[in-house]
PDB file of N, CA and C in Angstrom:
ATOM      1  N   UNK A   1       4.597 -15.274  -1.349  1.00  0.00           N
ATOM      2  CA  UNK A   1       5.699 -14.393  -1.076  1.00  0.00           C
ATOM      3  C   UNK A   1       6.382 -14.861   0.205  1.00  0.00           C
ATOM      4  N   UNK A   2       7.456 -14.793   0.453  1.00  0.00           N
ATOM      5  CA  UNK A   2       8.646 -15.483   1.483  1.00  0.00           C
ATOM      6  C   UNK A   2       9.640 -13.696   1.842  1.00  0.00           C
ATOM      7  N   UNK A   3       9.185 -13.911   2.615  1.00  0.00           N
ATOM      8  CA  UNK A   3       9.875 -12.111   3.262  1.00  0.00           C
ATOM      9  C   UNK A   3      11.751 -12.795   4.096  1.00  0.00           C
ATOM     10  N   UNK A   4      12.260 -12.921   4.006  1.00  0.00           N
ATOM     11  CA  UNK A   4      13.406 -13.249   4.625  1.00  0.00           C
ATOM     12  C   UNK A   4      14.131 -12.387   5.498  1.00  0.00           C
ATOM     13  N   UNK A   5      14.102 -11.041   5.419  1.00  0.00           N
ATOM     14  CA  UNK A   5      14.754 -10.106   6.672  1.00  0.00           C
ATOM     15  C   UNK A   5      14.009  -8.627   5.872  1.00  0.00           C
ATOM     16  N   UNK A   6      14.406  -7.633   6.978  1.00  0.00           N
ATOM     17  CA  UNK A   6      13.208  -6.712   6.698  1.00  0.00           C
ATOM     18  C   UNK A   6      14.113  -5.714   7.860  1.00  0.00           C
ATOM     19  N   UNK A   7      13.929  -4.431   7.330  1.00  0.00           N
ATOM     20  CA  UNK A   7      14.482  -3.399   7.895  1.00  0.00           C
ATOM     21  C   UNK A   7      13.029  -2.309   8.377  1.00  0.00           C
ATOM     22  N   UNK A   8      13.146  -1.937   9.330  1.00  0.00           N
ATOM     23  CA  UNK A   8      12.163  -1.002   9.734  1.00  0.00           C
ATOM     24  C   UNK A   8      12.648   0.143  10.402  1.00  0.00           C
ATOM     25  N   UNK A   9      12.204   1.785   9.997  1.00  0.00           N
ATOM     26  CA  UNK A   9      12.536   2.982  10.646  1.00  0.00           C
ATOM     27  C   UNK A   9      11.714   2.933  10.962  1.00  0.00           C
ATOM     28  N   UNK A  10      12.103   3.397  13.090  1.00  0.00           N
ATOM     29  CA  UNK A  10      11.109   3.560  14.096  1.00  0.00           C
ATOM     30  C   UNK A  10      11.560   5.118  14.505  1.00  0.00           C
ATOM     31  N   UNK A  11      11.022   5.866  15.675  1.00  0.00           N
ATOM     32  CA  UNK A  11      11.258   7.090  15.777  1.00  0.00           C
ATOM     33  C   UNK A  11      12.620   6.903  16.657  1.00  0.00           C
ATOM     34  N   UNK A  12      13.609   5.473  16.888  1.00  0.00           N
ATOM     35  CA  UNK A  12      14.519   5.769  17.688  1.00  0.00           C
ATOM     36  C   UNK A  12      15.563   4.918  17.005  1.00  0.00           C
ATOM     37  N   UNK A  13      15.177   4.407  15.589  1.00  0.00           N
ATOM     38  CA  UNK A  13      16.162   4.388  14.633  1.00  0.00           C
ATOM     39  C   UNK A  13      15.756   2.863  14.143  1.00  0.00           C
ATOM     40  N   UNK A  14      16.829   2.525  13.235  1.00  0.00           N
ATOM     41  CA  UNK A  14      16.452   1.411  12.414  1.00  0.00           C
ATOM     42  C   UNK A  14      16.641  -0.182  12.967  1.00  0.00           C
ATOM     43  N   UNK A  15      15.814  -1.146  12.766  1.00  0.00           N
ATOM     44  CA  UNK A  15      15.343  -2.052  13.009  1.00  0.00           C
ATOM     45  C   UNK A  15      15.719  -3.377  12.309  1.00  0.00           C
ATOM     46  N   UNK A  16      16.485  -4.068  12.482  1.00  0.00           N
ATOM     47  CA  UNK A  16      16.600  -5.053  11.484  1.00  0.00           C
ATOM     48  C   UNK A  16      15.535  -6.405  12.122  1.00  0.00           C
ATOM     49  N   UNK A  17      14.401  -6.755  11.481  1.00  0.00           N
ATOM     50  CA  UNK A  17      13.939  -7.866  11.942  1.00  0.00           C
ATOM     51  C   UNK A  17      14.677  -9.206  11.304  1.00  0.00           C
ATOM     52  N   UNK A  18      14.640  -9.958  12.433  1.00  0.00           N
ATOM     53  CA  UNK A  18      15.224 -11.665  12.020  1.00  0.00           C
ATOM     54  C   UNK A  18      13.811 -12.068  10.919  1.00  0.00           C
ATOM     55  N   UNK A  19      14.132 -13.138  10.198  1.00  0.00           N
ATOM     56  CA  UNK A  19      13.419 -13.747   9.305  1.00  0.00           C
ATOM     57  C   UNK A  19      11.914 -14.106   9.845  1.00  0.00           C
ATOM     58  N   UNK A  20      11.600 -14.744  10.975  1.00  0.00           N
ATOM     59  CA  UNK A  20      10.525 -14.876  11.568  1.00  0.00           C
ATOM     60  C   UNK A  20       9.660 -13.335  12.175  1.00  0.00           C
ATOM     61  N   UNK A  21      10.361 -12.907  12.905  1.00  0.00           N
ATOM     62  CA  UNK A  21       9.815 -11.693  13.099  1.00  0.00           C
ATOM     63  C   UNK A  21       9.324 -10.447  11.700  1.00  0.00           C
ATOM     64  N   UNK A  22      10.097 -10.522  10.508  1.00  0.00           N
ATOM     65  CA  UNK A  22       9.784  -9.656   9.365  1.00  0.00           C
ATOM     66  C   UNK A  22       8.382 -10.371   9.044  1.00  0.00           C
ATOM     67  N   UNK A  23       8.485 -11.907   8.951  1.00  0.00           N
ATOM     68  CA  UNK A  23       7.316 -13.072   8.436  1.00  0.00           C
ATOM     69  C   UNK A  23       5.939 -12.362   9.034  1.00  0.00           C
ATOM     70  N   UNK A  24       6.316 -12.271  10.569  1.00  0.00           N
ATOM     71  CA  UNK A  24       5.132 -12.008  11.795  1.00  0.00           C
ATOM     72  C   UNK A  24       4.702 -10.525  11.322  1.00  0.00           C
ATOM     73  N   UNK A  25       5.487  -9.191  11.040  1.00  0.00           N
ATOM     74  CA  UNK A  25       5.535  -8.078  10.992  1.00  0.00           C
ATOM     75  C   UNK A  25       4.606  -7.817  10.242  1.00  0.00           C
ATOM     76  N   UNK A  26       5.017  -8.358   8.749  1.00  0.00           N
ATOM     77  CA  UNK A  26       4.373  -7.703   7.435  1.00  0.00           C
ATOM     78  C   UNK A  26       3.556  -8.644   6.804  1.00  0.00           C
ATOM     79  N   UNK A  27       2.779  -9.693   7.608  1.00  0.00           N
ATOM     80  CA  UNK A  27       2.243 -10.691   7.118  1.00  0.00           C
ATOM     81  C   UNK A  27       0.927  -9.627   6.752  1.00  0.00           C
ATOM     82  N   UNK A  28       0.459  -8.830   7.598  1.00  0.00           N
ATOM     83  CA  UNK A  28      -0.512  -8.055   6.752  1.00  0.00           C
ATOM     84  C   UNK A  28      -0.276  -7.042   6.176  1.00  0.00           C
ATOM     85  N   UNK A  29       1.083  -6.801   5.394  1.00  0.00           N
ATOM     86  CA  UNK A  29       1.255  -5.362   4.160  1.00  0.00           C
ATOM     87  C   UNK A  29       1.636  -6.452   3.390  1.00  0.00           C
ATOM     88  N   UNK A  30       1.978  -7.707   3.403  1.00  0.00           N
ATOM     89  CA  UNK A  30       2.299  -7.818   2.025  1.00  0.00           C
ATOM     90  C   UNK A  30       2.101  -7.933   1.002  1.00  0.00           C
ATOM     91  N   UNK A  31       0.706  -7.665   0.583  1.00  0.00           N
ATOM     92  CA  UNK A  31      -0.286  -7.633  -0.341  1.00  0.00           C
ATOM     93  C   UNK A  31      -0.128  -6.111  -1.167  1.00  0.00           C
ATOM     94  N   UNK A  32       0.488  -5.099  -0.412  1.00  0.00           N
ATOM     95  CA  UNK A  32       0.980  -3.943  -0.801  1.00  0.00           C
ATOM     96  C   UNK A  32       1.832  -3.861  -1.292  1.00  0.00           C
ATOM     97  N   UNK A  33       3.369  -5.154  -1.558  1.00  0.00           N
ATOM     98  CA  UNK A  33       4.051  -4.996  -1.907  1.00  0.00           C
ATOM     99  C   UNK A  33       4.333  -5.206  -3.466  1.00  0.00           C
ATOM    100  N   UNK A  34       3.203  -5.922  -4.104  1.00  0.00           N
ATOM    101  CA  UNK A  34       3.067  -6.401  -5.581  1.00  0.00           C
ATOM    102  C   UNK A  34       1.908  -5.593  -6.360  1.00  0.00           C
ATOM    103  N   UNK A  35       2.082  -5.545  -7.150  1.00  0.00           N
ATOM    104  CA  UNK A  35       0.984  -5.148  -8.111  1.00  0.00           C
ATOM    105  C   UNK A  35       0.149  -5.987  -8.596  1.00  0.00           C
ATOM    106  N   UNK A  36      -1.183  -5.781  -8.076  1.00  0.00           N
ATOM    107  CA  UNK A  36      -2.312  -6.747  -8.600  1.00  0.00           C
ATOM    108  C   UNK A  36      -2.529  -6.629  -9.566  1.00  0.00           C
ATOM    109  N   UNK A  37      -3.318  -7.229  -9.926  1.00  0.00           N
ATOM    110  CA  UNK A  37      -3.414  -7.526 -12.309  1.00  0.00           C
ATOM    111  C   UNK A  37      -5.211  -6.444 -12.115  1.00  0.00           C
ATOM    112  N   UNK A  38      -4.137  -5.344 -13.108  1.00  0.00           N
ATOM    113  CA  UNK A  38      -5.092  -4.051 -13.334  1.00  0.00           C
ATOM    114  C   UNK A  38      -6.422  -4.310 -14.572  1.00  0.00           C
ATOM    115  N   UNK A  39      -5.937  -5.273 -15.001  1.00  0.00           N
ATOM    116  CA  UNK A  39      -6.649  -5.700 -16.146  1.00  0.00           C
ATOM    117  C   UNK A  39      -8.348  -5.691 -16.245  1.00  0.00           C
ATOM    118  N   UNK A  40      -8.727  -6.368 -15.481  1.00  0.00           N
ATOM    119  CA  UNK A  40     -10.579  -6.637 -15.032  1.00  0.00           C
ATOM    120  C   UNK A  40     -10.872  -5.869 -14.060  1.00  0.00           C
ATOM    121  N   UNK A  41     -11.911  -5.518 -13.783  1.00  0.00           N
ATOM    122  CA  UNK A  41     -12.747  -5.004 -12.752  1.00  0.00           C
ATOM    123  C   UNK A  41     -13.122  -3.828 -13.130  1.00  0.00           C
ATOM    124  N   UNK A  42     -13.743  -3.170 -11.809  1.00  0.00           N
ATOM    125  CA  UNK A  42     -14.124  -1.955 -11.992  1.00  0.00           C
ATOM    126  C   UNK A  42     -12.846  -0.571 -12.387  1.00  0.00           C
ATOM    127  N   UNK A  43     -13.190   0.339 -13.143  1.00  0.00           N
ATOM    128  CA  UNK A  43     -12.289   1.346 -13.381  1.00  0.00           C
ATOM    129  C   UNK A  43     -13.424   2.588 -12.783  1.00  0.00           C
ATOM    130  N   UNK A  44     -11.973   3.875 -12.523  1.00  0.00           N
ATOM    131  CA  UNK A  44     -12.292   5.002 -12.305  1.00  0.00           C
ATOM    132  C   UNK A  44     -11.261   6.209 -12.543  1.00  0.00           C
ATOM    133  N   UNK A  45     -11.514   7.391 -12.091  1.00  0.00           N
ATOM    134  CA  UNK A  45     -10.278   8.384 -12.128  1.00  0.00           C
ATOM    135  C   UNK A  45     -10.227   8.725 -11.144  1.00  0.00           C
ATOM    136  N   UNK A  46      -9.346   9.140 -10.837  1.00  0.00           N
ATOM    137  CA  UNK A  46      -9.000   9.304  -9.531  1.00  0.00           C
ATOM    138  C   UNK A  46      -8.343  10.519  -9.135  1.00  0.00           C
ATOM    139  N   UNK A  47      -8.298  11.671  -8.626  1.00  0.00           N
ATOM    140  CA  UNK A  47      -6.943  12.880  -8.631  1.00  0.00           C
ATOM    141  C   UNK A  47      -6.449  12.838  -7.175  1.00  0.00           C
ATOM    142  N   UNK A  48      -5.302  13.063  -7.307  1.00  0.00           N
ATOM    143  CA  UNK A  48      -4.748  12.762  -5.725  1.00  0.00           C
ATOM    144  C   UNK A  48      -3.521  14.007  -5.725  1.00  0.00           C
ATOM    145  N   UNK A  49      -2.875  14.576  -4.878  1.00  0.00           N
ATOM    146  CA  UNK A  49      -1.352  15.445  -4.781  1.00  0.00           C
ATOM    147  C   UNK A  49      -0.835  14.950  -5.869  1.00  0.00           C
ATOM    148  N   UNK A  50      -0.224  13.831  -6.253  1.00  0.00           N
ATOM    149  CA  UNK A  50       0.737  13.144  -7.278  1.00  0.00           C
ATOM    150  C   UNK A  50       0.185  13.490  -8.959  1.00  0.00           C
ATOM    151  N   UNK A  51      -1.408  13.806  -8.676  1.00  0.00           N
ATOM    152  CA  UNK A  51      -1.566  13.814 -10.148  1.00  0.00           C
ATOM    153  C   UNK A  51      -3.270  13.781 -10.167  1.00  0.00           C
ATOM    154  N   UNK A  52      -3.696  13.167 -11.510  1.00  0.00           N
ATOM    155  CA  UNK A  52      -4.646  12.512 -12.042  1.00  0.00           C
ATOM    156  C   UNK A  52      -4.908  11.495 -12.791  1.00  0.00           C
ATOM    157  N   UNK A  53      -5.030  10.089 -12.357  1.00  0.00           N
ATOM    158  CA  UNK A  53      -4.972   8.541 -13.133  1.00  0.00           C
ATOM    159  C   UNK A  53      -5.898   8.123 -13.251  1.00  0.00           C
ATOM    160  N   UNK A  54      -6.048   7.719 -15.081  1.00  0.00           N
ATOM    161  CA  UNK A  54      -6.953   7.753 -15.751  1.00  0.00           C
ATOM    162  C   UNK A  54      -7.360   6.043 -15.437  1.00  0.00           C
ATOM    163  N   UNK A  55      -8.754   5.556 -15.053  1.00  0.00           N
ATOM    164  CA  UNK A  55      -8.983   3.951 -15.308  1.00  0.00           C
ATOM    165  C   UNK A  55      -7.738   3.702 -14.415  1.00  0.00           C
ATOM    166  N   UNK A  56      -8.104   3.424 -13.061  1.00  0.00           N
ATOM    167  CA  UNK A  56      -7.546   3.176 -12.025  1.00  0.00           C
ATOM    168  C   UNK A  56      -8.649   1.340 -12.148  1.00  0.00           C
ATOM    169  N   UNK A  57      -8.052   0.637 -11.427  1.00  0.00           N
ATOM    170  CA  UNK A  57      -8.430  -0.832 -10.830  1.00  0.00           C
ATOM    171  C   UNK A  57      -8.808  -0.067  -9.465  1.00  0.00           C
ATOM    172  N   UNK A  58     -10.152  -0.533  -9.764  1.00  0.00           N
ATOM    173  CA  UNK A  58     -11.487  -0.294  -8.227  1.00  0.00           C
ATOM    174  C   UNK A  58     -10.978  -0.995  -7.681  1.00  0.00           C
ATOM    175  N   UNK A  59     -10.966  -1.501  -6.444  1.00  0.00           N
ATOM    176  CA  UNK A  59     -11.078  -2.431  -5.163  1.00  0.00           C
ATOM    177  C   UNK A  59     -11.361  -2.323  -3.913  1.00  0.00           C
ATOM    178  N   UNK A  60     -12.714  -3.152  -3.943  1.00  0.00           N
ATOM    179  CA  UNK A  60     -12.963  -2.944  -2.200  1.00  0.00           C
ATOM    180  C   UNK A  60     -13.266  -4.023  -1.669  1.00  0.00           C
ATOM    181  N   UNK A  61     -13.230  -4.210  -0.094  1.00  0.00           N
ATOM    182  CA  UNK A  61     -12.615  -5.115   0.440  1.00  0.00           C
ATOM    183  C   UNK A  61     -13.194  -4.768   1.862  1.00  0.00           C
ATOM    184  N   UNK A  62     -12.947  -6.022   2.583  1.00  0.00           N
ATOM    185  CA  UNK A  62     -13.363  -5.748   3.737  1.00  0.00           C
ATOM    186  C   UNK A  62     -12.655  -6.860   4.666  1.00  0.00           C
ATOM    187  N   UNK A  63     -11.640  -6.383   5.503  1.00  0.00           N
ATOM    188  CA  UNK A  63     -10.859  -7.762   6.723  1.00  0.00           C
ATOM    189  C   UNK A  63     -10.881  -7.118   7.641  1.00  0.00           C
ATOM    190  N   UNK A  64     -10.451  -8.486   8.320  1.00  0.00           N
ATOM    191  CA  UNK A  64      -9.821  -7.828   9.909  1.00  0.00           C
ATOM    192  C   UNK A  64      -8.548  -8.367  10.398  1.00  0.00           C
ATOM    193  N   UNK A  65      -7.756  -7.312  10.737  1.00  0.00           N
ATOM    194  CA  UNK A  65      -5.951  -7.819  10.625  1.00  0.00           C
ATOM    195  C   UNK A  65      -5.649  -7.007  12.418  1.00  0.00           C
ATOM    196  N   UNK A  66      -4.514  -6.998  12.656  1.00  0.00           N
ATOM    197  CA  UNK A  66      -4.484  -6.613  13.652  1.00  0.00           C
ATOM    198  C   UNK A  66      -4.450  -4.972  14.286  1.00  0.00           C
ATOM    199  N   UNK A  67      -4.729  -3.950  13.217  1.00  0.00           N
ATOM    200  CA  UNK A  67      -5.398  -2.805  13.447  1.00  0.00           C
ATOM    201  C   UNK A  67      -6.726  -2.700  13.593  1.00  0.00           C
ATOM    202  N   UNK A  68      -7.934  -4.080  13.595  1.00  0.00           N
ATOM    203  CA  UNK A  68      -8.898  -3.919  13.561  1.00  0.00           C
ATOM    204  C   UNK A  68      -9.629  -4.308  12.427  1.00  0.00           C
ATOM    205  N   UNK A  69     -11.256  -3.895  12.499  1.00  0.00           N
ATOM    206  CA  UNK A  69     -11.629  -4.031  11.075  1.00  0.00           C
ATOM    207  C   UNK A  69     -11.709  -3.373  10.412  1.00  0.00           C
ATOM    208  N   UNK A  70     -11.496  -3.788   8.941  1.00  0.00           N
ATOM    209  CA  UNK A  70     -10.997  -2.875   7.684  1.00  0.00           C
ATOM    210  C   UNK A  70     -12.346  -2.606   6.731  1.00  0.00           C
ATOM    211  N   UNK A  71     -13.104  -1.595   6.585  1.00  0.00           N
ATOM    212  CA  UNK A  71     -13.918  -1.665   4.974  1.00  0.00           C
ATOM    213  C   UNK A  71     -13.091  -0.544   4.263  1.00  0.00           C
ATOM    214  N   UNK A  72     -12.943  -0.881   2.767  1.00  0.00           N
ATOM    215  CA  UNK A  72     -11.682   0.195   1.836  1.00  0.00           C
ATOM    216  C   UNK A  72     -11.847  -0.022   0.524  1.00  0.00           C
ATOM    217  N   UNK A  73     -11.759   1.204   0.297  1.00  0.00           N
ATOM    218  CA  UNK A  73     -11.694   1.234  -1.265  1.00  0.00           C
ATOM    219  C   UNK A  73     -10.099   1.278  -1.408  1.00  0.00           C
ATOM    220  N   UNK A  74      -9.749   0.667  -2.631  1.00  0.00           N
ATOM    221  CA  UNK A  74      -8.262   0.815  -3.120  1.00  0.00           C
ATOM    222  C   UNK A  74      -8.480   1.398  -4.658  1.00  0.00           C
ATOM    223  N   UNK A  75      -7.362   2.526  -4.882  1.00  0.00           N
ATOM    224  CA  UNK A  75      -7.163   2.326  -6.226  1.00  0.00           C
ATOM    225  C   UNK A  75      -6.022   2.148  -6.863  1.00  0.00           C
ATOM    226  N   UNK A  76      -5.883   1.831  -7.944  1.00  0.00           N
ATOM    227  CA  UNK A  76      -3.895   1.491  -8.026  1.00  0.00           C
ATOM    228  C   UNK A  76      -4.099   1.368  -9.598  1.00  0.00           C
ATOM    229  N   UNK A  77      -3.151   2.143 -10.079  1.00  0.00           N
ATOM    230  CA  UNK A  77      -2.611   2.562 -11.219  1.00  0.00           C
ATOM    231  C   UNK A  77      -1.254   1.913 -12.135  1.00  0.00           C
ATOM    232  N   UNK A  78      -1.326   1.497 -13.578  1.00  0.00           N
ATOM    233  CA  UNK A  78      -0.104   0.673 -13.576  1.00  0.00           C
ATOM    234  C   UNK A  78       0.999   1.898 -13.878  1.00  0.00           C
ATOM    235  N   UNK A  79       0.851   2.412 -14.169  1.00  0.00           N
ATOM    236  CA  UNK A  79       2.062   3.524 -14.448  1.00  0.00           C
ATOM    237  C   UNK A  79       3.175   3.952 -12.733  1.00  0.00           C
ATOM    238  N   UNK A  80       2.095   3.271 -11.899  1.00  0.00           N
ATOM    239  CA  UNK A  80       3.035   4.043 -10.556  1.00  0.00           C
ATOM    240  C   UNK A  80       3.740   2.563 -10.134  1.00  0.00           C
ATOM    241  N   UNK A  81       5.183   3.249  -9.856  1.00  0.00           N
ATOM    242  CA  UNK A  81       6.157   2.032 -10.054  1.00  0.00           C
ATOM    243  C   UNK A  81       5.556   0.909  -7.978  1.00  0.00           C
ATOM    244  N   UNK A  82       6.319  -0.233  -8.222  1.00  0.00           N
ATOM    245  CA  UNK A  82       6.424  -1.059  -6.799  1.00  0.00           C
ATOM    246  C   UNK A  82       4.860  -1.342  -6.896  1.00  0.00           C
ATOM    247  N   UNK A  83       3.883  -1.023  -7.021  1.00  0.00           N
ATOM    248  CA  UNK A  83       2.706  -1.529  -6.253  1.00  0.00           C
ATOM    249  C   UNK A  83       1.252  -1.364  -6.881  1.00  0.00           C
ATOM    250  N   UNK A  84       1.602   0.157  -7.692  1.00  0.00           N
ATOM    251  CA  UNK A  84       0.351   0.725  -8.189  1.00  0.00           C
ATOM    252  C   UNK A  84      -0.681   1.365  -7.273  1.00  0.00           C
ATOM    253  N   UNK A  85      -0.052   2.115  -5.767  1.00  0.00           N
ATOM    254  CA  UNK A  85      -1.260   2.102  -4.900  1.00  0.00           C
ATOM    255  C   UNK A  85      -1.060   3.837  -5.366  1.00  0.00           C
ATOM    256  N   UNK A  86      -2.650   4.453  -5.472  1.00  0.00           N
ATOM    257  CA  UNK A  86      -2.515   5.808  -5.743  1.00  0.00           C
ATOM    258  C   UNK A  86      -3.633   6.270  -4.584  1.00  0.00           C
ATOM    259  N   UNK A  87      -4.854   5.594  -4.006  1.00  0.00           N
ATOM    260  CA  UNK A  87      -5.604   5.959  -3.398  1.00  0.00           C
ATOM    261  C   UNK A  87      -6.225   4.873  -2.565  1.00  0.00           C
ATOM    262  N   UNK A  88      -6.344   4.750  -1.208  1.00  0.00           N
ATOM    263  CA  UNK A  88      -6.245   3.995  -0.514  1.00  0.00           C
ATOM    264  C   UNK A  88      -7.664   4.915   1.224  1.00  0.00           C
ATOM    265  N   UNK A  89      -9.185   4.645   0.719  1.00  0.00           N
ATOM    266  CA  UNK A  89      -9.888   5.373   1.978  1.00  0.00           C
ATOM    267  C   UNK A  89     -10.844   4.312   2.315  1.00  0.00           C
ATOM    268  N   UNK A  90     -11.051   4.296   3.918  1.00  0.00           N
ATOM    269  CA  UNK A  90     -12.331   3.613   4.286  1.00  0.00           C
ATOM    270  C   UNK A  90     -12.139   3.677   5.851  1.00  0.00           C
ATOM    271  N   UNK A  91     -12.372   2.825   6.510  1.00  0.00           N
ATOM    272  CA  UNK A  91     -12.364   2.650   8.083  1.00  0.00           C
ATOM    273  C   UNK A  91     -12.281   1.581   8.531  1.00  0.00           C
ATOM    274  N   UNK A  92     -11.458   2.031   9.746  1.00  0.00           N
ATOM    275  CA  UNK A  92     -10.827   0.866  10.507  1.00  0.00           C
ATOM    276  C   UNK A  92     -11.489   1.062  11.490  1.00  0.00           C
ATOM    277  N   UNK A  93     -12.204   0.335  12.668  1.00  0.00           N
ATOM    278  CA  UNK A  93     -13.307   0.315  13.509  1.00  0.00           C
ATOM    279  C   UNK A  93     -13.800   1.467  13.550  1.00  0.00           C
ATOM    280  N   UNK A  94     -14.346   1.798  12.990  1.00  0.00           N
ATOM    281  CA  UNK A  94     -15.664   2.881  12.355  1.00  0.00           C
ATOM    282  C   UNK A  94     -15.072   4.027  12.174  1.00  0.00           C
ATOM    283  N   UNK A  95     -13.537   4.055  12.154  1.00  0.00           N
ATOM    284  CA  UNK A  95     -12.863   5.703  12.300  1.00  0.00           C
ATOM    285  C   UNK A  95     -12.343   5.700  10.609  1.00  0.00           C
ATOM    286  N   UNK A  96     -12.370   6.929  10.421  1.00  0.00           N
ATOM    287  CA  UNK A  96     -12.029   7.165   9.084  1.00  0.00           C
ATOM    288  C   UNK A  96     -10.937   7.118   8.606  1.00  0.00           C
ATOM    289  N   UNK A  97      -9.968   6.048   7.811  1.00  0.00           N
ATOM    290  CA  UNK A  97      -8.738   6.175   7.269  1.00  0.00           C
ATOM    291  C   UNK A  97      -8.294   6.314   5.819  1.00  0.00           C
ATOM    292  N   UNK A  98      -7.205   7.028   5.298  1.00  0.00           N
ATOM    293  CA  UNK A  98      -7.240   7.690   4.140  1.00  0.00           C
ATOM    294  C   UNK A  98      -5.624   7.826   4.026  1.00  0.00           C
ATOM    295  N   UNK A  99      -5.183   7.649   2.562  1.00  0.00           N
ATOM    296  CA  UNK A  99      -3.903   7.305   1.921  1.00  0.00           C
ATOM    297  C   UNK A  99      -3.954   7.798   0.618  1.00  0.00           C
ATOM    298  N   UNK A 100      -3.135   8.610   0.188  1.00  0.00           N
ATOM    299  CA  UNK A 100      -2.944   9.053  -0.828  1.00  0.00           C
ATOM    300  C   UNK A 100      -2.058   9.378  -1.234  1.00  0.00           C
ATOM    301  N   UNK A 101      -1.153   8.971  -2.685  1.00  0.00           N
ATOM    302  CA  UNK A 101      -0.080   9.032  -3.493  1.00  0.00           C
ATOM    303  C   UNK A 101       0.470  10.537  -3.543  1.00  0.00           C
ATOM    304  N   UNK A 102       1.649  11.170  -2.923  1.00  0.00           N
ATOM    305  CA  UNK A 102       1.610  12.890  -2.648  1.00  0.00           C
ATOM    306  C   UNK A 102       2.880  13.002  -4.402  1.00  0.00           C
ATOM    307  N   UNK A 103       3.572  11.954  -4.035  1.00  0.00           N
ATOM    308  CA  UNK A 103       4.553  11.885  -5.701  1.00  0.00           C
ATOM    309  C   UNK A 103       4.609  10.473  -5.912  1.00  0.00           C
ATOM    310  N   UNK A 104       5.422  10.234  -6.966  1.00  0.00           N
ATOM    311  CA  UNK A 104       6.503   9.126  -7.638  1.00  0.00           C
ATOM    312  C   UNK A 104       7.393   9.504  -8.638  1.00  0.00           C
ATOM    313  N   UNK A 105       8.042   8.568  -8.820  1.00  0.00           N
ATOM    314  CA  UNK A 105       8.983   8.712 -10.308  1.00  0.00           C
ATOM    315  C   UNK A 105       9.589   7.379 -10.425  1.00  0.00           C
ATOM    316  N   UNK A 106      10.380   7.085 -11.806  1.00  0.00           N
ATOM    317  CA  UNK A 106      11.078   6.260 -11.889  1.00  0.00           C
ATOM    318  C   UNK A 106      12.395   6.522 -11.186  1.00  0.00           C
ATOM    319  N   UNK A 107      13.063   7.296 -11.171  1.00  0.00           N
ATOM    320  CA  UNK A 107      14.274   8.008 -11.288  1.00  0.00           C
ATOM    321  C   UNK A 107      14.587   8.576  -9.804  1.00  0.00           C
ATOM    322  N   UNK A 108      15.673   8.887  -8.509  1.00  0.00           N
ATOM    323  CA  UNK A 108      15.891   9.828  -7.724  1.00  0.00           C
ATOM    324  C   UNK A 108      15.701   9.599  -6.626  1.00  0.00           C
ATOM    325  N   UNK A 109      14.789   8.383  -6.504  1.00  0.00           N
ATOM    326  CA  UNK A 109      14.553   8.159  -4.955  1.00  0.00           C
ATOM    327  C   UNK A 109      15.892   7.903  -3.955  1.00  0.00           C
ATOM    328  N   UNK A 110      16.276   7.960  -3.062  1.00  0.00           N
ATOM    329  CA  UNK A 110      17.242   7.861  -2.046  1.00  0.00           C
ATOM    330  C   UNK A 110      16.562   7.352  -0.828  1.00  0.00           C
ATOM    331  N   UNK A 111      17.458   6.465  -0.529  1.00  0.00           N
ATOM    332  CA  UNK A 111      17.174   5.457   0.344  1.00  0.00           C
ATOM    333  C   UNK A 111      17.401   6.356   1.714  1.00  0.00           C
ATOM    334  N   UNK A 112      16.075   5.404   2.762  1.00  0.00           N
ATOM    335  CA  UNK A 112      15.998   6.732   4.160  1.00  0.00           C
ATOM    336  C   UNK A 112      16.658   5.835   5.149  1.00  0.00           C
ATOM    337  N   UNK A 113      16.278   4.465   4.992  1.00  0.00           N
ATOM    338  CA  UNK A 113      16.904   3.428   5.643  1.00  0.00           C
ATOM    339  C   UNK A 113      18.496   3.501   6.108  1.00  0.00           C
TER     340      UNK A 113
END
């Protein structure tokens, strides 16, 4: 993946990064930005705000990026559009972190940017 410019909302407004700086930024989300192949691995269900998804793609994992170190379960669903991420818990230097899908749709979103 090749990120070329990249917009970011901060709490004192929006951000346009140059091509190198977006590169530097999101070199560790960009793995969030595609949908991994749901096909093999472990399955589960999962219920989150957004719903209940049936045979979710297990994934766990363990790095260290520049929030620290990561152990995490992922789960990701193909029905949820951009990425498939529906449930996302584990810890980042031993503190507890947790992500969860509250909606989606195909349809309505409006840009905040």
């Amino acid at each position: 993946m090749v990120i070329h410019k990249a917009r970011v909302k901060t709490p004192t407004g929006i951000v346009t990064l140059p091509p190198s700086g977006a590169a530097a930024s999101l070199k560790f989300a960009q793995n969030d930005l595609v949908l991994p192949s749901l096909a093999t691995g472990k399955k589960a269900d999962v219920t989150v705000p957004a719903g209940t998804f049936k045979d979710c793609a297990v994934r766990e994992h363990a790095e260290a990026d520049p929030t620290g170190k990561m152990n995490a379960t992922a789960w990701a669903h193909p029905s949820v559009p951009i990425n498939g991420f529906v449930k996302y818990e584990g810890t980042v230097d031993g503190r507890a972190y947790a992500r969860e899908l509250v909606a989606y749709g195909l349809t309505g979103a409006k840009p905040k940017l």
